[in-house]
C-alpha atoms as a PDB file:
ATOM      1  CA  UNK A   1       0.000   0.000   0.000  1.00  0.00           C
ATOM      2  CA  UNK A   2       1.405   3.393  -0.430  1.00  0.00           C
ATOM      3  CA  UNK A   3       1.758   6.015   1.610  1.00  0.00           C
ATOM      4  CA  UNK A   4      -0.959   8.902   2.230  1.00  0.00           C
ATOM      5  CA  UNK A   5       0.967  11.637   3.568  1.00  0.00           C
ATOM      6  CA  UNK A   6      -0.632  15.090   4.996  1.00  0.00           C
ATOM      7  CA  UNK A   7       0.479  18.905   4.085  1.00  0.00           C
ATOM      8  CA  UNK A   8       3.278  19.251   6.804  1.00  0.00           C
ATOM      9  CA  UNK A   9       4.719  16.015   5.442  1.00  0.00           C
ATOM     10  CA  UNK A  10       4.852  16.807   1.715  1.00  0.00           C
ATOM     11  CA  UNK A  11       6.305  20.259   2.387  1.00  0.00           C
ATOM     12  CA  UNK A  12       9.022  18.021   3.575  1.00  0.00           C
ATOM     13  CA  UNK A  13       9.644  16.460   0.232  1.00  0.00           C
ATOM     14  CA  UNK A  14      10.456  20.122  -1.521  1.00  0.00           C
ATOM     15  CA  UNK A  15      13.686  22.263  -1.990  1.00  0.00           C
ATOM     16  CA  UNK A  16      14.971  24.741  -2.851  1.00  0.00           C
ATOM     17  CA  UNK A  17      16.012  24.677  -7.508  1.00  0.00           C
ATOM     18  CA  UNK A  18      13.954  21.597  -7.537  1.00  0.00           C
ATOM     19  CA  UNK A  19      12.427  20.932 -11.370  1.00  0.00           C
ATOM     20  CA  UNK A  20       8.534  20.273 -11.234  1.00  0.00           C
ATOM     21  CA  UNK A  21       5.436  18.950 -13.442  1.00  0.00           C
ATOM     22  CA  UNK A  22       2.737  20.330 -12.636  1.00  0.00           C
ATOM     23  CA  UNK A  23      -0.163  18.271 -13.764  1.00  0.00           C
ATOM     24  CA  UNK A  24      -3.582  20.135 -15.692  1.00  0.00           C
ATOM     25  CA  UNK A  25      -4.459  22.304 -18.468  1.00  0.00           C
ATOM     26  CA  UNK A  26      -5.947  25.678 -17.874  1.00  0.00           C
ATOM     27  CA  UNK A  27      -5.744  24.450 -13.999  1.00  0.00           C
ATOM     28  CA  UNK A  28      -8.064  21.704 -15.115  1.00  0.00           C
ATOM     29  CA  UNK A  29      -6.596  18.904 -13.499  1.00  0.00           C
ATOM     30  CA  UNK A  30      -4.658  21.171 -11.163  1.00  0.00           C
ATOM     31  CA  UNK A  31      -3.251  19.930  -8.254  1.00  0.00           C
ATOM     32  CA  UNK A  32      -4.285  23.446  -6.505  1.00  0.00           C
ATOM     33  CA  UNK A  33      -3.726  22.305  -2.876  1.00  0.00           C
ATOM     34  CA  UNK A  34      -0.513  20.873  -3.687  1.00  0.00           C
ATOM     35  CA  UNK A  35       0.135  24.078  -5.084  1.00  0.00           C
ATOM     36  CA  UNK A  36      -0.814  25.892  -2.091  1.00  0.00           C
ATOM     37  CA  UNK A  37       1.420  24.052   0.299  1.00  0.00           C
ATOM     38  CA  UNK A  38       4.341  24.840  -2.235  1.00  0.00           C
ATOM     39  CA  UNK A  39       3.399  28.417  -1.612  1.00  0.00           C
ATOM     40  CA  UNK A  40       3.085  28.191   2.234  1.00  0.00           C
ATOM     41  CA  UNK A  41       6.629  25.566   2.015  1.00  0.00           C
ATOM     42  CA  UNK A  42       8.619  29.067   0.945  1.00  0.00           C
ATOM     43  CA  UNK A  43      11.037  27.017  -1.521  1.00  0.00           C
ATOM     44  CA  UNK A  44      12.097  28.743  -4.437  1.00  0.00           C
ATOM     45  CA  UNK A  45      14.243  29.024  -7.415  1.00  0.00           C
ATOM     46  CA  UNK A  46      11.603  26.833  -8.723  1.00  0.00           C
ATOM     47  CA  UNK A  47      11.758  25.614 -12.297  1.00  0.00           C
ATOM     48  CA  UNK A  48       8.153  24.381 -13.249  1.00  0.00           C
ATOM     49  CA  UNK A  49       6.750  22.903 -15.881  1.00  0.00           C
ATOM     50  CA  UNK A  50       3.008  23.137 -16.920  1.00  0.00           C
ATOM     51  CA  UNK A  51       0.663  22.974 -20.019  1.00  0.00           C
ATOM     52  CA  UNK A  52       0.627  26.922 -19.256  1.00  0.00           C
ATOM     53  CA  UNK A  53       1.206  29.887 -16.742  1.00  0.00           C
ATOM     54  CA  UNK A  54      -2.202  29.493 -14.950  1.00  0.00           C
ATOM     55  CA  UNK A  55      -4.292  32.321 -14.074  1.00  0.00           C
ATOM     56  CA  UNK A  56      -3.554  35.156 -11.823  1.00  0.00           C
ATOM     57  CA  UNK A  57      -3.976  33.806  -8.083  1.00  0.00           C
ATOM     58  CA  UNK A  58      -4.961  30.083  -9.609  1.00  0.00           C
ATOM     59  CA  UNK A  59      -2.406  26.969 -10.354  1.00  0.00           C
ATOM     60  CA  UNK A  60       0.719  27.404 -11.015  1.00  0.00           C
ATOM     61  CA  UNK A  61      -0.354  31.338 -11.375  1.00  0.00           C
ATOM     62  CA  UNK A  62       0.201  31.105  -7.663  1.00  0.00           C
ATOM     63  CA  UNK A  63       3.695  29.985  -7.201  1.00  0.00           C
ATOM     64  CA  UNK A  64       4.614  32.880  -9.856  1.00  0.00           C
ATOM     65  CA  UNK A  65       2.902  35.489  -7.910  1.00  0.00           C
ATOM     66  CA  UNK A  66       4.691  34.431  -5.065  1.00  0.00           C
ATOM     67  CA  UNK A  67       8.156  34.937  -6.902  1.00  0.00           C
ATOM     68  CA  UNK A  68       8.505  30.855  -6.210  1.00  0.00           C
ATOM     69  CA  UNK A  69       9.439  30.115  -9.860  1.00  0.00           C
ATOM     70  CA  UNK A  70      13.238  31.395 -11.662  1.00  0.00           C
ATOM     71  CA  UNK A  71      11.989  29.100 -14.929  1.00  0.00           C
ATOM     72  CA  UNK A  72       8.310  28.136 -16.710  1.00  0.00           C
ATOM     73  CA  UNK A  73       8.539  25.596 -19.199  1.00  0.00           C
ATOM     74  CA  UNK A  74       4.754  25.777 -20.554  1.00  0.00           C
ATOM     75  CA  UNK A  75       2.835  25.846 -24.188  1.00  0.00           C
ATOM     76  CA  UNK A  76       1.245  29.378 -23.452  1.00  0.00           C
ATOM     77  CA  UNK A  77       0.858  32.290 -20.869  1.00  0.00           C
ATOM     78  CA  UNK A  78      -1.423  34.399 -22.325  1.00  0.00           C
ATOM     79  CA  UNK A  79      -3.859  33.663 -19.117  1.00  0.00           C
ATOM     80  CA  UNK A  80      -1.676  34.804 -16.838  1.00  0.00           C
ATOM     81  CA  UNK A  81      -0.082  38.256 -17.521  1.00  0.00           C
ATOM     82  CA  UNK A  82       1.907  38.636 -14.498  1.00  0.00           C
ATOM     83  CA  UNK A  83       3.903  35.966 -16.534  1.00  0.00           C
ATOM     84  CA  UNK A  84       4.834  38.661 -19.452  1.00  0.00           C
ATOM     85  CA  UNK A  85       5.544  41.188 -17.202  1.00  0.00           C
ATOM     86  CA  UNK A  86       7.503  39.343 -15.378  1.00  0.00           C
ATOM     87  CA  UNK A  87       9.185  37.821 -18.547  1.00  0.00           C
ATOM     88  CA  UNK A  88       9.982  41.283 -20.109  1.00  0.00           C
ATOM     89  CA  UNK A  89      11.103  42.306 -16.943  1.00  0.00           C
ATOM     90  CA  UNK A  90      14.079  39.922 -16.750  1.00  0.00           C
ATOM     91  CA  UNK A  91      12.406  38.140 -13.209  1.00  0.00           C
ATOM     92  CA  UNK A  92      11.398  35.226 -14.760  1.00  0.00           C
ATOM     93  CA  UNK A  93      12.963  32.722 -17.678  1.00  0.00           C
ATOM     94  CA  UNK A  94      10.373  31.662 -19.862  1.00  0.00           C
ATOM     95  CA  UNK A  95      10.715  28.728 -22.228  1.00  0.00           C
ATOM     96  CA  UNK A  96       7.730  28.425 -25.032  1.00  0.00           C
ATOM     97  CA  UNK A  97       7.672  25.168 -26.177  1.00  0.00           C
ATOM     98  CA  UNK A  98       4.691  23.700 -28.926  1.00  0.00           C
ATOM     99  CA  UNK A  99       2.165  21.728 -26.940  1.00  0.00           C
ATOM    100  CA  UNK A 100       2.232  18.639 -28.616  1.00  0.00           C
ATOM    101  CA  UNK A 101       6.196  18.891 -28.604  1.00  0.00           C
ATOM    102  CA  UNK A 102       6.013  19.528 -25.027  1.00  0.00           C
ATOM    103  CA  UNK A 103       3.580  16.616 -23.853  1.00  0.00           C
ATOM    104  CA  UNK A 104       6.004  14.031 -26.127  1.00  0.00           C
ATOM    105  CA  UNK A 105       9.101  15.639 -24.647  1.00  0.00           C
ATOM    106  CA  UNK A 106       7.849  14.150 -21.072  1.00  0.00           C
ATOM    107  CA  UNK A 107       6.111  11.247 -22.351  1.00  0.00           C
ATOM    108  CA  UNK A 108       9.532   9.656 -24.003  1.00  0.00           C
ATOM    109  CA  UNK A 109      11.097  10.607 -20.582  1.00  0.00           C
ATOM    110  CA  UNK A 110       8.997   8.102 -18.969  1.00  0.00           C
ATOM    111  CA  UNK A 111       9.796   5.641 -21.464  1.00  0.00           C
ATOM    112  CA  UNK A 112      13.442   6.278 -21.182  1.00  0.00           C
ATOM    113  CA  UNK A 113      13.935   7.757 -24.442  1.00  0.00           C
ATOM    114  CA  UNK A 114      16.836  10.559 -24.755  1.00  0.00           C
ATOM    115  CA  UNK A 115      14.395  12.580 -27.004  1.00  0.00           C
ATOM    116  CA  UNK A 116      12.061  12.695 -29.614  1.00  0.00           C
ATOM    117  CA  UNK A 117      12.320  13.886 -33.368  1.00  0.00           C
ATOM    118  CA  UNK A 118       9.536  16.425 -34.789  1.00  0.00           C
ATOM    119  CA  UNK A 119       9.080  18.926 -37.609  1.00  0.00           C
ATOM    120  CA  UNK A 120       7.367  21.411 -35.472  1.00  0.00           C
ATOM    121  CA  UNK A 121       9.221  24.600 -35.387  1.00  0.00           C
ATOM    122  CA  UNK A 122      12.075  24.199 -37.799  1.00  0.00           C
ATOM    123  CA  UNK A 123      12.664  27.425 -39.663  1.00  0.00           C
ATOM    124  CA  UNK A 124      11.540  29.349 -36.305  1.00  0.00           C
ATOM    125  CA  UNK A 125      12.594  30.626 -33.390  1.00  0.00           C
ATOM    126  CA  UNK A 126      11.923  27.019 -31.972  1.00  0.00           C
ATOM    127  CA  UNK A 127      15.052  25.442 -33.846  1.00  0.00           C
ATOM    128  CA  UNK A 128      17.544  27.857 -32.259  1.00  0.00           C
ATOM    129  CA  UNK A 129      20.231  25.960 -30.709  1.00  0.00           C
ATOM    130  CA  UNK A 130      18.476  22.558 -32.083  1.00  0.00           C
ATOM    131  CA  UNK A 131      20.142  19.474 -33.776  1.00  0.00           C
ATOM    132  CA  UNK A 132      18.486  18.974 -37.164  1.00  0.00           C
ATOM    133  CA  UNK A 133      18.073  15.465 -37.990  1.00  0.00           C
ATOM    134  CA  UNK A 134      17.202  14.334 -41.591  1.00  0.00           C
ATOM    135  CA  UNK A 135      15.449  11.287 -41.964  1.00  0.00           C
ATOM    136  CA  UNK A 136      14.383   9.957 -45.415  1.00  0.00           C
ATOM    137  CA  UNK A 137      15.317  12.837 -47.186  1.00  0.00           C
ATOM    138  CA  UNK A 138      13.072  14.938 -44.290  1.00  0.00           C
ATOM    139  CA  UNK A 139      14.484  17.225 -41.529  1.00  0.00           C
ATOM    140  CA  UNK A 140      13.089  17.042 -38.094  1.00  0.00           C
ATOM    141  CA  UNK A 141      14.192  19.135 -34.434  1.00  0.00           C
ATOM    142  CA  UNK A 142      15.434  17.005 -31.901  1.00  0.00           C
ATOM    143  CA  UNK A 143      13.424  17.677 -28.897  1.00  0.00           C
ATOM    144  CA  UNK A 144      15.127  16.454 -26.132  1.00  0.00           C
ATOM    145  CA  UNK A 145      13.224  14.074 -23.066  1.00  0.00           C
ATOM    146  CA  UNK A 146      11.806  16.309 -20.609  1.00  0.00           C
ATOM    147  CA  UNK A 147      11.936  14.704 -16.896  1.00  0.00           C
ATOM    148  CA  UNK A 148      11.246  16.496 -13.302  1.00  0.00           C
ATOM    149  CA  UNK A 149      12.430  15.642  -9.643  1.00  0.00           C
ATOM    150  CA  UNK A 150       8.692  15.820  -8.848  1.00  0.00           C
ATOM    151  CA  UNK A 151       5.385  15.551 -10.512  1.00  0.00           C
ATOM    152  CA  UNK A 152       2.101  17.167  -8.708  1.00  0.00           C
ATOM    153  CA  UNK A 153      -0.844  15.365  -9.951  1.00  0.00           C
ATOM    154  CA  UNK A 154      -4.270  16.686  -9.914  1.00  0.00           C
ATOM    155  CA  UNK A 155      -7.932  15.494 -10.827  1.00  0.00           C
ATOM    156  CA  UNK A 156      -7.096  11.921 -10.295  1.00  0.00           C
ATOM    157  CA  UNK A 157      -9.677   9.499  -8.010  1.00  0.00           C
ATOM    158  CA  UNK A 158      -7.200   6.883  -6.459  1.00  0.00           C
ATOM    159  CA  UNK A 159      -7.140   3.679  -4.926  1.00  0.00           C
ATOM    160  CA  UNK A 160      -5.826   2.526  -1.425  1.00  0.00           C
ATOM    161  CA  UNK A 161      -3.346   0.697  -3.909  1.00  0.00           C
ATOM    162  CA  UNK A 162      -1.810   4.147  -5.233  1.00  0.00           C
ATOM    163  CA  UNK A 163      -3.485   3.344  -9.073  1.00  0.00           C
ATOM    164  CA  UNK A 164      -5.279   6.169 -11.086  1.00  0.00           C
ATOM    165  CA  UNK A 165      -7.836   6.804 -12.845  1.00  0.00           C
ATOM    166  CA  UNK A 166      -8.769  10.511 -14.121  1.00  0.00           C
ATOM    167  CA  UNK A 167     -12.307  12.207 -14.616  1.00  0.00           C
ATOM    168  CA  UNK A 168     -13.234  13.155 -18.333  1.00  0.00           C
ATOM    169  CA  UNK A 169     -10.866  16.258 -19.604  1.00  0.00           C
ATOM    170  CA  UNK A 170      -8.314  16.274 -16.812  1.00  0.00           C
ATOM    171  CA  UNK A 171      -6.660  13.026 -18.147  1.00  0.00           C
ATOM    172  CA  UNK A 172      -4.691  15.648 -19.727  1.00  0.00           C
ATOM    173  CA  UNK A 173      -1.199  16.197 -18.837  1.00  0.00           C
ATOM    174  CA  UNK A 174      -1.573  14.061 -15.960  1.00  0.00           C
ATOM    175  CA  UNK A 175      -1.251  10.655 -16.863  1.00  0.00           C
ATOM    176  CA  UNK A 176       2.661  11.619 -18.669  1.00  0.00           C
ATOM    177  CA  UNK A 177       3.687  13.441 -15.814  1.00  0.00           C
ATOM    178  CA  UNK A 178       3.297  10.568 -13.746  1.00  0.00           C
ATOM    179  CA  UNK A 179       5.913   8.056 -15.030  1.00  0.00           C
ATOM    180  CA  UNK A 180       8.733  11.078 -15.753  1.00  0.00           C
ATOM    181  CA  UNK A 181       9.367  12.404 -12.321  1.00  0.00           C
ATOM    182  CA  UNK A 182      11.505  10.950  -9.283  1.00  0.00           C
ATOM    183  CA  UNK A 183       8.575  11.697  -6.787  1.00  0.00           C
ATOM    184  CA  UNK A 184       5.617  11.886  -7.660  1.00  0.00           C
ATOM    185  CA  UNK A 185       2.795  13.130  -5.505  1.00  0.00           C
ATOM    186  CA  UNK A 186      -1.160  12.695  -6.319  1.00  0.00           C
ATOM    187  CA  UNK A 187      -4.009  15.439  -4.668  1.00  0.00           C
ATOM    188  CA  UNK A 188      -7.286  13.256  -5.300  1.00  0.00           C
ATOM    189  CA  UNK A 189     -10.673  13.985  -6.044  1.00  0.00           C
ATOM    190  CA  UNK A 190     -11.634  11.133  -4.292  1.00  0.00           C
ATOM    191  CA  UNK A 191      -9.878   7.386  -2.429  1.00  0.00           C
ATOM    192  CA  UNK A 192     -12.129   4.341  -3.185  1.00  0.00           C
ATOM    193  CA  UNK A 193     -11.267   0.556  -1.777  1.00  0.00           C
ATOM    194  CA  UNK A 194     -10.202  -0.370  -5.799  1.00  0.00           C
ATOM    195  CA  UNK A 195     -10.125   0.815  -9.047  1.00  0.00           C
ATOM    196  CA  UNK A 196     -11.497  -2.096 -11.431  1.00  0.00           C
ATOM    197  CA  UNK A 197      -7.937  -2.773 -13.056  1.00  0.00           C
ATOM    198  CA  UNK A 198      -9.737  -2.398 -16.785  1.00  0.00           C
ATOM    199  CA  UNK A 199     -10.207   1.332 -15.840  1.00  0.00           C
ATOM    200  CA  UNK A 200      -6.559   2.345 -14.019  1.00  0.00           C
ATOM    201  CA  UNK A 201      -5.066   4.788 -16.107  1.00  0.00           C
ATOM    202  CA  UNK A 202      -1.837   5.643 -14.054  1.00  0.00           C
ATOM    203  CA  UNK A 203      -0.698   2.150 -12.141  1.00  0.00           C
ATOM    204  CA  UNK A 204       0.830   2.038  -8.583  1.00  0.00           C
ATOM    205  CA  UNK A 205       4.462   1.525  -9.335  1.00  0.00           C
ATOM    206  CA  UNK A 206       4.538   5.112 -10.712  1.00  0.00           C
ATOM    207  CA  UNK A 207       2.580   6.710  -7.371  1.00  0.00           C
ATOM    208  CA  UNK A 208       4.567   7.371  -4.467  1.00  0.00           C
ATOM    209  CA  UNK A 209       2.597   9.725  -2.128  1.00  0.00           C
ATOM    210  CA  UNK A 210      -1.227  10.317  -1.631  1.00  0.00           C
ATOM    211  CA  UNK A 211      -2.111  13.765  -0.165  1.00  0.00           C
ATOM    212  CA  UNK A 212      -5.106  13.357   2.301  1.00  0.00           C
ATOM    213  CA  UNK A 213      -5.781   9.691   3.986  1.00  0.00           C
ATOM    214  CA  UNK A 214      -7.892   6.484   3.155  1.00  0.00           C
ATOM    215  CA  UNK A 215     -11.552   6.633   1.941  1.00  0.00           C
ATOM    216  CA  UNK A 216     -10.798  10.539   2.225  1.00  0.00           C
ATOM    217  CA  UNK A 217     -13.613  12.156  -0.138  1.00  0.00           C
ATOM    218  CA  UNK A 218     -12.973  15.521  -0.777  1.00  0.00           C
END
């Protein structure tokens, strides 16, 4: 069985320059009181990586308001403006990477590939600094595999077993994000007994900590 922690206990768990998924699109599939106990935890120097910059004051938004984060690795921040400001301001390193690129950049971490090869963004300002690959006569930007100490999980109903399963749109992000991290932690909508093993999205093995305890419905 694996281990439901509390708050206090995860806090334990973070440091300072630590590199993060953080599960959800659009903080759909957030892990928003994960986030909050990074917030109250004071770490920083944080380098994060998320679908997008979140809203003001909501998901990963948070941790950026709180001057928590030195790097976002996301697909957009155009929700979030404190993000721009903060980019043109020279507070906060932003790297823009294509969605899809970004998604298969952690997926082939977590099935310990060094990378992935795509033809999104060559002739832009995506390929600078990029190995070009040609293939059959076709060139493709080597997107390197895109791991994390930690992954934060959101919008995932669990079993006492530590397997997965994720409601409707937020099996988005979530499910990759899971097998490419060193720790990863899961804030549940819900703990049942079992998940029918036809239905678990995210097995055990992957899971290491539970926020909240057993048959804990939020």
């Amino acid at each position: 069985m694996h281990k439901f922690i509390n708050g206090e206990v995860f806090k334990t768990l973070l440091k300072d320059g630590m590199k993060i998924h953080v599960g959800g699109f659009l903080t759909n599939g957030s892990p928003e009181t994960l986030i909050d106990l990074v917030v109250e935890s004071g770490v920083k120097n944080l380098t994060i990586i998320c679908n997008d910059g979140g809203y003001e004051g909501n998901g990963v938004g948070k941790m950026i308001n709180h001057g928590q984060v030195k790097k976002l690795i996301a697909s957009h921040i155009g929700t979030n403006p404190d993000v721009g400001r903060l980019m043109n301001e020279e507070k906060l390193i932003v790297e823009l990477v294509p969605q899809g690129t970004l998604v298969e950049r952690i997926r082939a971490y977590g099935a310990g590939l060094g990378g992935i090869l795509t033809p999104t963004g060559l002739n832009t300002l995506v390929q600078e600094g990029k190995e070009v690959i040609q293939v059959k006569g076709k060139d493709y930007l080597l997107e390197e595999a895109l791991g994390a100490d930690m992954a934060l999980i959101g919008g995932a109903i669990a079993d006492e077993y530590g397997n997965l399963k994720y409601r409707e749109t937020m099996r988005n992000f979530n499910p990759m994000m899971a097998t490419a991290a060193e720790i990863v932690v899961v804030e549940p909508v819900k703990v049942i007994e079992v998940i029918d093993p036809e239905n678990v999205i995210t097995p055990h093995p992957f899971v290491d900590y539970i926020l909240g305890g057993e048959q804990d419905e939020r």
